[in-house]
PDB file of N, CA and C in Angstrom:
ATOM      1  N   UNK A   1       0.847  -1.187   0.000  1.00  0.00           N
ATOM      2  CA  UNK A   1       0.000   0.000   0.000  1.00  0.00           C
ATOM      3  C   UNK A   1       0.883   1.238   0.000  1.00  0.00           C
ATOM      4  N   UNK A   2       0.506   2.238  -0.410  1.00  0.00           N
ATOM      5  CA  UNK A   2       1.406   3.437  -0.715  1.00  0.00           C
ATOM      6  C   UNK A   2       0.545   4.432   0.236  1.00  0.00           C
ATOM      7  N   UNK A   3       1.645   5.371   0.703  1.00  0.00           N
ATOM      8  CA  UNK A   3       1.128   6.288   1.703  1.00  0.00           C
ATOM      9  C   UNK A   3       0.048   6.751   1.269  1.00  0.00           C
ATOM     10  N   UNK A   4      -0.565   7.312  -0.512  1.00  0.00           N
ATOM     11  CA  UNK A   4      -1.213   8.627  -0.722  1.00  0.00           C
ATOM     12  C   UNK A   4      -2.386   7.639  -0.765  1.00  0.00           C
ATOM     13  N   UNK A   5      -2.345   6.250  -0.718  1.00  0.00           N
ATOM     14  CA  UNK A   5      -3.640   5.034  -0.832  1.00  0.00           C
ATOM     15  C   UNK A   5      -4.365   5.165   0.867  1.00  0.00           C
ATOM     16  N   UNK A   6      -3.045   4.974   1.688  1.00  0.00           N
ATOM     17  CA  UNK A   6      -3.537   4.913   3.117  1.00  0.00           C
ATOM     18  C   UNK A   6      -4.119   6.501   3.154  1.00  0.00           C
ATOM     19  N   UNK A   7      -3.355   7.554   3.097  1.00  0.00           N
ATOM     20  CA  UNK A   7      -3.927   9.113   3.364  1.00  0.00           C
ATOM     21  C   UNK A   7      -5.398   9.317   3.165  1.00  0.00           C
ATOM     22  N   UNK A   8      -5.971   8.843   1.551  1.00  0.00           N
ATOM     23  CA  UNK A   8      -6.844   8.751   1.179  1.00  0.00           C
ATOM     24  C   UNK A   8      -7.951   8.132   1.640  1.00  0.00           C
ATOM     25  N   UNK A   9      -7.891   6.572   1.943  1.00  0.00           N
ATOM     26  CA  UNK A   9      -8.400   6.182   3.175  1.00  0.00           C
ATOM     27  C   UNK A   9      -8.728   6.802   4.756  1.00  0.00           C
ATOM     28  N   UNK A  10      -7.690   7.289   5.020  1.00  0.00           N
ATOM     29  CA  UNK A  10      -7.832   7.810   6.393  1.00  0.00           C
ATOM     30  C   UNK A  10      -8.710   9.163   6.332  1.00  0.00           C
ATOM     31  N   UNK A  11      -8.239  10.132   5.683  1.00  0.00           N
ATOM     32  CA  UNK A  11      -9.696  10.764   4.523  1.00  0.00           C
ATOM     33  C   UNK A  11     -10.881  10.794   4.743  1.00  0.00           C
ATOM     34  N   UNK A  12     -11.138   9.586   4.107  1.00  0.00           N
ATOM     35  CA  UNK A  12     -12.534   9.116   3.744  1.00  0.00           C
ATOM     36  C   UNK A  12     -13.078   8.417   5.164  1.00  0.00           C
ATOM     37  N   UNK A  13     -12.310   7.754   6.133  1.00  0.00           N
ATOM     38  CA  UNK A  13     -13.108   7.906   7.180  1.00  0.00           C
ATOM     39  C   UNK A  13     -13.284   8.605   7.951  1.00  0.00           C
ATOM     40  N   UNK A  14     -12.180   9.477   8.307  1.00  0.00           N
ATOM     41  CA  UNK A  14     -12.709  11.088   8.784  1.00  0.00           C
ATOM     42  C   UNK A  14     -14.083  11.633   8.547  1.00  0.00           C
ATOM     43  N   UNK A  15     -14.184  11.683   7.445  1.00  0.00           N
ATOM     44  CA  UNK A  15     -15.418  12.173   6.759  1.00  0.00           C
ATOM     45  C   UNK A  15     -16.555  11.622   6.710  1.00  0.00           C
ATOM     46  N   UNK A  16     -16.731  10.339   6.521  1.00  0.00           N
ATOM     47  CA  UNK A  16     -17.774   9.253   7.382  1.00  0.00           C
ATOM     48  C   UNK A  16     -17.952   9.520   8.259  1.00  0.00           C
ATOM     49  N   UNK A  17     -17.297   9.319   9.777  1.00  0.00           N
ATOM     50  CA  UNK A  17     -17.380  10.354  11.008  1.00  0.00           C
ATOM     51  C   UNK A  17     -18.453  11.699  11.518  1.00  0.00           C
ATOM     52  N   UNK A  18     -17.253  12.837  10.566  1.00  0.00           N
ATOM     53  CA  UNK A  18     -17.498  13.767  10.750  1.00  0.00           C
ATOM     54  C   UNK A  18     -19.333  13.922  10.350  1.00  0.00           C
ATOM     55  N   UNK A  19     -19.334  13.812   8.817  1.00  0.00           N
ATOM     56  CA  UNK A  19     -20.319  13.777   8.170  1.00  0.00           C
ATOM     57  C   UNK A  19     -21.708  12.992   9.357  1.00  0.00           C
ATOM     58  N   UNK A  20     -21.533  12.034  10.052  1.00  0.00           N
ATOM     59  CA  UNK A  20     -22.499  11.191  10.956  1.00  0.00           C
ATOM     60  C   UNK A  20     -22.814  12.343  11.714  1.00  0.00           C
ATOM     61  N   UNK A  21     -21.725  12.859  12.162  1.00  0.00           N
ATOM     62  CA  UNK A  21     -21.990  13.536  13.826  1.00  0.00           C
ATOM     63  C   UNK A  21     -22.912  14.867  13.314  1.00  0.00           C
ATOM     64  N   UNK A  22     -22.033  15.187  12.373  1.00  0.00           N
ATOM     65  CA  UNK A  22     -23.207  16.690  12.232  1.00  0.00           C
ATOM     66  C   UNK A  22     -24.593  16.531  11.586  1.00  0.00           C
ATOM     67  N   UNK A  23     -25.175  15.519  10.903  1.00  0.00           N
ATOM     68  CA  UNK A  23     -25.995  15.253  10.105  1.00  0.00           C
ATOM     69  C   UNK A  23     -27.032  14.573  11.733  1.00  0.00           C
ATOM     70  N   UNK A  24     -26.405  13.971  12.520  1.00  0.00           N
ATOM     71  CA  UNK A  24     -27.375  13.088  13.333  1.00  0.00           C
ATOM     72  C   UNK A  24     -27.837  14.380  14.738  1.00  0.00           C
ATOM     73  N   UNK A  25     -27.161  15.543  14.256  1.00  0.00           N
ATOM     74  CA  UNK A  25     -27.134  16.439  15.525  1.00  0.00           C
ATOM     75  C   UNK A  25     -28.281  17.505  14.806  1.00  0.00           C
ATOM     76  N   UNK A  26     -28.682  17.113  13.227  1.00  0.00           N
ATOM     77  CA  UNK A  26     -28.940  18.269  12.677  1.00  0.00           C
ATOM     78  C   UNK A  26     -30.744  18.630  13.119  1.00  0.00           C
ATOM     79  N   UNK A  27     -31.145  19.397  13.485  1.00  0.00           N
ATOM     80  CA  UNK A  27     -32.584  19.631  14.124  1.00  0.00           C
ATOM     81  C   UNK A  27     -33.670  19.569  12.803  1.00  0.00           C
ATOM     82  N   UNK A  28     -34.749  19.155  13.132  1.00  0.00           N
ATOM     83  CA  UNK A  28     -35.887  18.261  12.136  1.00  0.00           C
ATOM     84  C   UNK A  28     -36.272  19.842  10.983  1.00  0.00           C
ATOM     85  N   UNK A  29     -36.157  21.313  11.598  1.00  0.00           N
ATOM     86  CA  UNK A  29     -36.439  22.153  10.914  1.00  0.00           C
ATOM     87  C   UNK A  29     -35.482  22.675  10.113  1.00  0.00           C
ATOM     88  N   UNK A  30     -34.503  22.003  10.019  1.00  0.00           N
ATOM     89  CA  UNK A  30     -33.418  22.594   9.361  1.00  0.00           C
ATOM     90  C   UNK A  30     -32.861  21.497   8.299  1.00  0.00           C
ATOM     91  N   UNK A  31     -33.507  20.686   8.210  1.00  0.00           N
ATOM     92  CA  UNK A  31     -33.096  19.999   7.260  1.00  0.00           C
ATOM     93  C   UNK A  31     -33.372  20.380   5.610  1.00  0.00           C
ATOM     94  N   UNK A  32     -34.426  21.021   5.400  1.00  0.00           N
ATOM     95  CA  UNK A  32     -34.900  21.224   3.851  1.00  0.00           C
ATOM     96  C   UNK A  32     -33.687  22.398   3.952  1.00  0.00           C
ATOM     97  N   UNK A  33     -33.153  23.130   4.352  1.00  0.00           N
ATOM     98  CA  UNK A  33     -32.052  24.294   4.067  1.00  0.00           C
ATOM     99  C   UNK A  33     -30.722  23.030   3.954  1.00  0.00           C
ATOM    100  N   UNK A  34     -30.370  21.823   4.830  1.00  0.00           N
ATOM    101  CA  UNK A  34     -29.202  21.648   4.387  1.00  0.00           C
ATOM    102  C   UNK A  34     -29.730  20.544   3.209  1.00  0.00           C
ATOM    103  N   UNK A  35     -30.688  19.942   3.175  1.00  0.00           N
ATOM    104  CA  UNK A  35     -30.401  19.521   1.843  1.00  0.00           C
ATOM    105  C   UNK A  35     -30.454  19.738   0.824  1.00  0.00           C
ATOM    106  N   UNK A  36     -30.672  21.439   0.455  1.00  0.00           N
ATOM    107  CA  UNK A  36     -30.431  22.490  -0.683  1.00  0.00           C
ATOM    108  C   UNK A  36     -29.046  22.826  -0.657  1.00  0.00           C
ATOM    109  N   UNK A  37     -28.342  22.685   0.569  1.00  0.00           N
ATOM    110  CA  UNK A  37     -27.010  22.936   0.404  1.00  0.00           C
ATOM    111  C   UNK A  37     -26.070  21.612   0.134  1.00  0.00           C
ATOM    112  N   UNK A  38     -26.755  20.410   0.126  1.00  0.00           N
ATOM    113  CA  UNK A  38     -26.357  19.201  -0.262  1.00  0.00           C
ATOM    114  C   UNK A  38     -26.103  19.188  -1.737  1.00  0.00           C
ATOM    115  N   UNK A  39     -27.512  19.341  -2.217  1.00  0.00           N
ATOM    116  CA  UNK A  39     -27.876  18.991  -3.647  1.00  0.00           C
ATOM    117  C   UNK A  39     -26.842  19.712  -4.395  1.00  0.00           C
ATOM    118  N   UNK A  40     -26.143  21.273  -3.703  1.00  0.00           N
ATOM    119  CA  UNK A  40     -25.073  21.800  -4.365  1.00  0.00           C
ATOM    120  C   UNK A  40     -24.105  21.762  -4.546  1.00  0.00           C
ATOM    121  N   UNK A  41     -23.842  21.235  -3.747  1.00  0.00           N
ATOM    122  CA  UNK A  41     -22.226  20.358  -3.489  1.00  0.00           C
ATOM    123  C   UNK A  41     -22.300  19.195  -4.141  1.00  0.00           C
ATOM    124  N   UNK A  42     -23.466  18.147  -4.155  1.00  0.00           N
ATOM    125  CA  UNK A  42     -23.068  17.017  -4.881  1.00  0.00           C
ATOM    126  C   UNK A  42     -23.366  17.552  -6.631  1.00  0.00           C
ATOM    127  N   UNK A  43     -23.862  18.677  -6.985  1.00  0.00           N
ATOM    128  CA  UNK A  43     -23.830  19.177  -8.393  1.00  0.00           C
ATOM    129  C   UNK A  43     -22.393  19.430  -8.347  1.00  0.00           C
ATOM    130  N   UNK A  44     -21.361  19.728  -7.731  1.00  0.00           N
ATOM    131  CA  UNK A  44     -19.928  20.218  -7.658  1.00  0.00           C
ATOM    132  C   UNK A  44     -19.585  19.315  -8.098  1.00  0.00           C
ATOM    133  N   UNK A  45     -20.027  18.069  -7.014  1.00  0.00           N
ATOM    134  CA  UNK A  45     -19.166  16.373  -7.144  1.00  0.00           C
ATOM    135  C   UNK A  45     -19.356  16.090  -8.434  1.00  0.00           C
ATOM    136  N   UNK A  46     -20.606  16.091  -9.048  1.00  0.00           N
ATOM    137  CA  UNK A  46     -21.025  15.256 -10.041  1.00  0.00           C
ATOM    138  C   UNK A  46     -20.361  16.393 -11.552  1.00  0.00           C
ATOM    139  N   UNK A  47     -20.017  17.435 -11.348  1.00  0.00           N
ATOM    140  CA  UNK A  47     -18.974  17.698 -12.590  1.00  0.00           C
ATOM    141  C   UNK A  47     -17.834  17.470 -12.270  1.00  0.00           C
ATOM    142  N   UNK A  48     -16.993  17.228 -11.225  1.00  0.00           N
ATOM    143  CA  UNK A  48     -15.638  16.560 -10.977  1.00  0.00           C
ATOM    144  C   UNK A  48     -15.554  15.330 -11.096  1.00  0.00           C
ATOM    145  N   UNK A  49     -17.063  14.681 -11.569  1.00  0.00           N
ATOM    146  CA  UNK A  49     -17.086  13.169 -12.397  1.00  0.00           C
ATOM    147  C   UNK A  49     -16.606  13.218 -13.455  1.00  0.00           C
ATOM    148  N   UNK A  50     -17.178  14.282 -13.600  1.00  0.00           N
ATOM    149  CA  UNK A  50     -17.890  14.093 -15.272  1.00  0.00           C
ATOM    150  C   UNK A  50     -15.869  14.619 -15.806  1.00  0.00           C
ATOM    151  N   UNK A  51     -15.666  15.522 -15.262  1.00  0.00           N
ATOM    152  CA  UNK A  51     -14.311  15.639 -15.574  1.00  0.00           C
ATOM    153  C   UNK A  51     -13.109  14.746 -15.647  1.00  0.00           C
ATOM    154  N   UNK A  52     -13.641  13.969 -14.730  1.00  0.00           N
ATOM    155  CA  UNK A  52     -12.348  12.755 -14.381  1.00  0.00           C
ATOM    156  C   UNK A  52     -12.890  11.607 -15.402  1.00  0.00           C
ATOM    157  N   UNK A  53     -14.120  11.284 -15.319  1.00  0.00           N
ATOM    158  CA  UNK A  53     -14.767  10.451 -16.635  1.00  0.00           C
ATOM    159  C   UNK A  53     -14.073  11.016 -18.262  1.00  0.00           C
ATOM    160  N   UNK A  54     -13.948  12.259 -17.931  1.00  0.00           N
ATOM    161  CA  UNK A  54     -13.807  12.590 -20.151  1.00  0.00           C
ATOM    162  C   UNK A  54     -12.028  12.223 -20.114  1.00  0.00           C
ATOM    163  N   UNK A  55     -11.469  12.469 -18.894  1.00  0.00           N
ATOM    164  CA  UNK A  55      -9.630  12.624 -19.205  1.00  0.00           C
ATOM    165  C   UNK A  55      -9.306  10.760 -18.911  1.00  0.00           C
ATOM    166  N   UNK A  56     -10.376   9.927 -18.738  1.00  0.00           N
ATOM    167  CA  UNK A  56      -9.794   9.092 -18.407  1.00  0.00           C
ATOM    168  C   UNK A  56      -8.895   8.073 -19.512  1.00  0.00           C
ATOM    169  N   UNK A  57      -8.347   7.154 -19.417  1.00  0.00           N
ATOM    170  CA  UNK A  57      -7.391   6.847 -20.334  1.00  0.00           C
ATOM    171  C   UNK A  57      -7.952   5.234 -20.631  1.00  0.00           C
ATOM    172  N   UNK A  58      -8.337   4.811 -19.520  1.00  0.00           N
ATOM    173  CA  UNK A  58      -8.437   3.299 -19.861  1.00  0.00           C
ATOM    174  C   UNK A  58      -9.979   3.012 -19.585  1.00  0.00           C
ATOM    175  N   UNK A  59     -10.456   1.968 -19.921  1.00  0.00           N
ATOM    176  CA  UNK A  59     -12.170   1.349 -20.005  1.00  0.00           C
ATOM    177  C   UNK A  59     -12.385   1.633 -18.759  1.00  0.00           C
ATOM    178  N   UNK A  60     -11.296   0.847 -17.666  1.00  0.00           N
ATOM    179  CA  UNK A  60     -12.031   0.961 -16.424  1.00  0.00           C
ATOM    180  C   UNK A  60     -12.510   1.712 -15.777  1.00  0.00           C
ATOM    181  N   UNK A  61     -11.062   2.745 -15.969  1.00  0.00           N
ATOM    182  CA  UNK A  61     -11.655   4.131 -15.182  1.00  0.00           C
ATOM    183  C   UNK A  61     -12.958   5.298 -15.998  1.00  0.00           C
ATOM    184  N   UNK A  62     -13.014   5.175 -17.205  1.00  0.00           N
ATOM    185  CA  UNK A  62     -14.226   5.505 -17.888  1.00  0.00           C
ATOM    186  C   UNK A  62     -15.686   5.327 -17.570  1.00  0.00           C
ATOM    187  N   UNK A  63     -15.375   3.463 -17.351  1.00  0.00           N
ATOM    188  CA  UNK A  63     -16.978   3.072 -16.555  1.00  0.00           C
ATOM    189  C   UNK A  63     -16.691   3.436 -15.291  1.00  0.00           C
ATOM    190  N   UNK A  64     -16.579   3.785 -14.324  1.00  0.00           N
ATOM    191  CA  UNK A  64     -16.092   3.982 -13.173  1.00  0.00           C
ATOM    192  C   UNK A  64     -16.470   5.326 -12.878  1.00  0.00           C
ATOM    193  N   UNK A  65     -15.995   6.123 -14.211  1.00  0.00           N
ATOM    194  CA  UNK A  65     -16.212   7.763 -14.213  1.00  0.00           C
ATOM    195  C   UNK A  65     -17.824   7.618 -14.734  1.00  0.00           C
ATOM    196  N   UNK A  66     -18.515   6.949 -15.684  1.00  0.00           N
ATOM    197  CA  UNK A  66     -20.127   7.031 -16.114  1.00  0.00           C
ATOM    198  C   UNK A  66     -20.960   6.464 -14.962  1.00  0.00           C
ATOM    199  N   UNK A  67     -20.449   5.513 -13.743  1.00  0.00           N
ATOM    200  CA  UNK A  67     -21.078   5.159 -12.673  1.00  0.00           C
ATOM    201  C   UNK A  67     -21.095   5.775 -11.776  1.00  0.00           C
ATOM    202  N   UNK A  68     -19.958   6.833 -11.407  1.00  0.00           N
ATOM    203  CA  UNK A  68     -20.059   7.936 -10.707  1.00  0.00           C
ATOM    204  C   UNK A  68     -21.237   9.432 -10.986  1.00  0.00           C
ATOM    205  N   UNK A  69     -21.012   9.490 -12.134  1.00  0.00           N
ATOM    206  CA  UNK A  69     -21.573  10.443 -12.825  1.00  0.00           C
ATOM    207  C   UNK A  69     -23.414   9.927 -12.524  1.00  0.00           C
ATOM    208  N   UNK A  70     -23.461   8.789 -13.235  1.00  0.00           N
ATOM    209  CA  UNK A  70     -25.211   8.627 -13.024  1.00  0.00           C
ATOM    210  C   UNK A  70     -25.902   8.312 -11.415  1.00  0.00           C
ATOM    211  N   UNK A  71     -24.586   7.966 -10.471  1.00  0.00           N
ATOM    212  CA  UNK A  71     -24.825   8.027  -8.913  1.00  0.00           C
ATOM    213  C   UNK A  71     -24.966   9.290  -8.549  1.00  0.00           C
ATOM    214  N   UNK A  72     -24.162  10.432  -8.979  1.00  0.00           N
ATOM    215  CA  UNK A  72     -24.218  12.025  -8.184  1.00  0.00           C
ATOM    216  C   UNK A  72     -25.399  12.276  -9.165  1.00  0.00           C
ATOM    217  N   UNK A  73     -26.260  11.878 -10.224  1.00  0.00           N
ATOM    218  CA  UNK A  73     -27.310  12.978 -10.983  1.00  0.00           C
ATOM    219  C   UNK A  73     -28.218  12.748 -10.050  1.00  0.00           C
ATOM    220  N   UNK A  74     -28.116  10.785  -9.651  1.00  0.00           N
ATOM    221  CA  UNK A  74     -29.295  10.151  -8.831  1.00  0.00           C
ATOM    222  C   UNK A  74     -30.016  10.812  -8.063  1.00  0.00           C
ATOM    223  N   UNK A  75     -28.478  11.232  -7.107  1.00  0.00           N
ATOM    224  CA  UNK A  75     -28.724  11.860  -5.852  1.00  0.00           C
ATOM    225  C   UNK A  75     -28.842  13.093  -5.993  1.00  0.00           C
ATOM    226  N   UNK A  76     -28.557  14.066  -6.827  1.00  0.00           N
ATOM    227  CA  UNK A  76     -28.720  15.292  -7.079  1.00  0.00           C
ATOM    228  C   UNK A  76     -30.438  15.280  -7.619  1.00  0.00           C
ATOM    229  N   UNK A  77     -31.281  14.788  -8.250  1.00  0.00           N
ATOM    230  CA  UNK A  77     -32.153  14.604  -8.136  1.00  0.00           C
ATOM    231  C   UNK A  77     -33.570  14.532  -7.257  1.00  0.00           C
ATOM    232  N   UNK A  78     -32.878  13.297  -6.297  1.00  0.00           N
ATOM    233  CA  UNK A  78     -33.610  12.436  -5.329  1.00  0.00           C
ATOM    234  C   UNK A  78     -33.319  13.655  -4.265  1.00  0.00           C
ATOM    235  N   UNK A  79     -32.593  14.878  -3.877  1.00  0.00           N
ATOM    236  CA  UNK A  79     -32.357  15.558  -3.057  1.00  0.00           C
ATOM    237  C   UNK A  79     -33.370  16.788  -3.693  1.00  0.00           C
ATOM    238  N   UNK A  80     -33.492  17.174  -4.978  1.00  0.00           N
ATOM    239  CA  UNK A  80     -34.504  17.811  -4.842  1.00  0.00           C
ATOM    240  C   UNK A  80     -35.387  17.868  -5.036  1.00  0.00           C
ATOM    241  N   UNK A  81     -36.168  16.038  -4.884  1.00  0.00           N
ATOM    242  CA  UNK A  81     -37.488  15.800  -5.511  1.00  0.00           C
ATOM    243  C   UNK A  81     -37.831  15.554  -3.777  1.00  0.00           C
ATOM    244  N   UNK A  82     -36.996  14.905  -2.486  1.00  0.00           N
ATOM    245  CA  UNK A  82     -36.921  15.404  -1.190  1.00  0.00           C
ATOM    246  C   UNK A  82     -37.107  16.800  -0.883  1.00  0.00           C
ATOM    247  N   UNK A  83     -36.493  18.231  -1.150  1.00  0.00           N
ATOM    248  CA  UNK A  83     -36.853  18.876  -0.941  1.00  0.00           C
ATOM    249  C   UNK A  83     -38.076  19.743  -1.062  1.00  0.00           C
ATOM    250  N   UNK A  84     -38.621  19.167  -2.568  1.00  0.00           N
ATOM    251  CA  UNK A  84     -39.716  19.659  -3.133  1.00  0.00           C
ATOM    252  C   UNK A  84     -41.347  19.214  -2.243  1.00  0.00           C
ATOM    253  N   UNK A  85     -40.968  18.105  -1.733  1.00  0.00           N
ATOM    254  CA  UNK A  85     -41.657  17.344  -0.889  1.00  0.00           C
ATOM    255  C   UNK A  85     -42.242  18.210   0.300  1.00  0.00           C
ATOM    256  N   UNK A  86     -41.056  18.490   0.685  1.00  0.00           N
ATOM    257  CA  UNK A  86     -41.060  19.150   2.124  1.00  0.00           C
ATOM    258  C   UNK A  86     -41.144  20.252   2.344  1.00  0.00           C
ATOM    259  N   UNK A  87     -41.361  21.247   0.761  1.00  0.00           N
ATOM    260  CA  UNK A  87     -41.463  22.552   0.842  1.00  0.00           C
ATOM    261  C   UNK A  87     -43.051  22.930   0.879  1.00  0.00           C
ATOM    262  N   UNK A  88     -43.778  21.824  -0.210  1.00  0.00           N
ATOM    263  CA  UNK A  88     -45.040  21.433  -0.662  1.00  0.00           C
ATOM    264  C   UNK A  88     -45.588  20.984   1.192  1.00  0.00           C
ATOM    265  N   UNK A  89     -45.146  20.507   2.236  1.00  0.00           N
ATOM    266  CA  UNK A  89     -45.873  20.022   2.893  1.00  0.00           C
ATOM    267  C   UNK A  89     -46.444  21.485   4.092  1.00  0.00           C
ATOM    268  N   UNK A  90     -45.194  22.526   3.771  1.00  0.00           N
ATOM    269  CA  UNK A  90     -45.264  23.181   4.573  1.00  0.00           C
ATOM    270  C   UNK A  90     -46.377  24.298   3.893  1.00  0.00           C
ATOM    271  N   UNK A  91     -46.383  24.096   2.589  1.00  0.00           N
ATOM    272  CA  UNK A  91     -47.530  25.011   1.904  1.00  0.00           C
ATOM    273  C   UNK A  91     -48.538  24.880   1.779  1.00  0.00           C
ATOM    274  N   UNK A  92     -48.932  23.381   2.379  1.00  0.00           N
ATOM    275  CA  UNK A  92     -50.016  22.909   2.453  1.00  0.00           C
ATOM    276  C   UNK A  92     -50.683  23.151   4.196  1.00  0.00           C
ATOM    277  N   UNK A  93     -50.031  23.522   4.839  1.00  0.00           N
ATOM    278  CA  UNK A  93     -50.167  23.782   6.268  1.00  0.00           C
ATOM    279  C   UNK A  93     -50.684  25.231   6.407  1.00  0.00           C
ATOM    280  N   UNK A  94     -49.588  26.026   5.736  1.00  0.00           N
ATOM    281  CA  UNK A  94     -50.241  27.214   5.560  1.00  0.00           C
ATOM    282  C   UNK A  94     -51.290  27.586   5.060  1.00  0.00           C
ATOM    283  N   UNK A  95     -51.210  27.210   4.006  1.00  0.00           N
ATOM    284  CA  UNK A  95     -52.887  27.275   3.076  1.00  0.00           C
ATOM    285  C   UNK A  95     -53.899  27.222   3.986  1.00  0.00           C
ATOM    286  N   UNK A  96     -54.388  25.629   4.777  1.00  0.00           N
ATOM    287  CA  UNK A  96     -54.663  25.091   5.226  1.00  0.00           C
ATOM    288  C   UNK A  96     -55.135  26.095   6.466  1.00  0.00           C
ATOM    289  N   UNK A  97     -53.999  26.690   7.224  1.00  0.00           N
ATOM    290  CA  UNK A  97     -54.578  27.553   8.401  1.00  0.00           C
ATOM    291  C   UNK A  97     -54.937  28.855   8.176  1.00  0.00           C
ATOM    292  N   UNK A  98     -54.927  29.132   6.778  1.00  0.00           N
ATOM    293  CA  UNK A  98     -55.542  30.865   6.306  1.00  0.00           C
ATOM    294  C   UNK A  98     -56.836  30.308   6.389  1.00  0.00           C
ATOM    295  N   UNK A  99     -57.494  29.108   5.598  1.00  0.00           N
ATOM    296  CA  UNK A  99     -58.407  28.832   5.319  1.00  0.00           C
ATOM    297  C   UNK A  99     -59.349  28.418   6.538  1.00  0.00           C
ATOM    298  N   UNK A 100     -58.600  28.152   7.658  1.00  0.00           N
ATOM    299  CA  UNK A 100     -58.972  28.046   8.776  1.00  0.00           C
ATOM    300  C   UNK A 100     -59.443  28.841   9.408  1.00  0.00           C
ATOM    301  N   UNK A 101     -58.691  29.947   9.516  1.00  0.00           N
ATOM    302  CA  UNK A 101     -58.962  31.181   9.979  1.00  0.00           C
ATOM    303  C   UNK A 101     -59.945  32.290   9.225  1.00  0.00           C
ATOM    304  N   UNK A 102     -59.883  31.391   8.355  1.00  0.00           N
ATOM    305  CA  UNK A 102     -61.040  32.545   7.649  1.00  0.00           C
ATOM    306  C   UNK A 102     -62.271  32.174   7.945  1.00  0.00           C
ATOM    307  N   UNK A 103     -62.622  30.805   7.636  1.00  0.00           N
ATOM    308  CA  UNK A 103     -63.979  30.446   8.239  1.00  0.00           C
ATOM    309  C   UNK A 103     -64.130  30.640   9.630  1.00  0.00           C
ATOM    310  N   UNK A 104     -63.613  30.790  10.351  1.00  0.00           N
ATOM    311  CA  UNK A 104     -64.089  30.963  11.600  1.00  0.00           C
ATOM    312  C   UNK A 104     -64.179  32.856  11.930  1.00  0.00           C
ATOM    313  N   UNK A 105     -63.744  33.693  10.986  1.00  0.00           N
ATOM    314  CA  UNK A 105     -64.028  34.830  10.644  1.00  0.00           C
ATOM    315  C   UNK A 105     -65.472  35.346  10.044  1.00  0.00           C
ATOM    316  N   UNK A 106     -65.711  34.248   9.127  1.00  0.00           N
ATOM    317  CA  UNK A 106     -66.799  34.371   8.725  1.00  0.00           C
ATOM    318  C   UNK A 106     -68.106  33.636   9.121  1.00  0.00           C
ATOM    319  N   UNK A 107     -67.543  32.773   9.954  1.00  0.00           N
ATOM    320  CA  UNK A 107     -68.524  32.312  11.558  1.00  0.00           C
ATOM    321  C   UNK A 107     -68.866  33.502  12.623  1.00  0.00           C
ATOM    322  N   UNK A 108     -68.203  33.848  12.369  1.00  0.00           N
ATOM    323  CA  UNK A 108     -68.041  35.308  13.724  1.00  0.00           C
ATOM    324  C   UNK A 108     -68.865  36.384  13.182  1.00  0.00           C
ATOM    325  N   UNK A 109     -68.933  36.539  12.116  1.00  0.00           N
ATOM    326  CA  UNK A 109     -69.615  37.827  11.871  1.00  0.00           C
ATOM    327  C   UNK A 109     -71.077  37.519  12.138  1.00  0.00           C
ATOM    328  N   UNK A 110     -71.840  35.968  11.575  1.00  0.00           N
ATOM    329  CA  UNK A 110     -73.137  35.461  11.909  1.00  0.00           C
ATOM    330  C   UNK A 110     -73.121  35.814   9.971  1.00  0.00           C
ATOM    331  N   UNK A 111     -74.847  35.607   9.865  1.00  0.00           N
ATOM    332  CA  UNK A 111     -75.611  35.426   8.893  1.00  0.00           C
ATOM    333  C   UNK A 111     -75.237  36.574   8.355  1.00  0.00           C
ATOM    334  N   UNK A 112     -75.497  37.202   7.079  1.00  0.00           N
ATOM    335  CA  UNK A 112     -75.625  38.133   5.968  1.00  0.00           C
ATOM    336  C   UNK A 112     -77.208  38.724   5.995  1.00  0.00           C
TER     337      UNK A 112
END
């Protein structure tokens, strides 16, 4: 094994780690903000695919670079068809309590 193999490794579990602790600490209302800030970063990742996919030299690393590439669109996707979810649920709440409040406004006044 070569040092920059182990570095790389050691790396990547750092970041496993790290990534757990702040994600499992993260509070239930704050999640649709970080996973807009997800979806942007893995749009980062997924052209530093797409880059390492076009310079690559041999088959392997090519498929390797097109399996990367269709994993970050996945998830770049699936993060904002999640967010869209959760933006929609909160607009439906609101709606929901204007409409609430209005009928009981127009309970209050009595008959016409």
């Amino acid at each position: 094994m070569t040092t920059e193999l182990v570095l790389g490794i050691y790396v990547l579990i750092l970041a496993a780690f790290l990534g757990f602790e702040v994600i499992s600490r993260v509070p239930a209302v704050l999640h649709t903000p970080l996973m807009s800030g997800t979806n942007a970063i893995h749009g980062i990742v997924m052209l530093g695919a797409m880059l390492v996919a076009g310079s690559a030299d041999t088959p392997l690393l090519r498929g390797l670079g097109v399996v990367a590439v269709a994993l970050g669109a996945a998830n770049v996707f699936g993060g904002f068809v999640v967010t869209d979810r959760m933006l929609e649920m909160f607009k439906g709440r609101a709606a929901g309590e204007k409409k609430d409040v209005a009928a009981k406004e127009d309970g209050a006044k009595g008959p016409r």
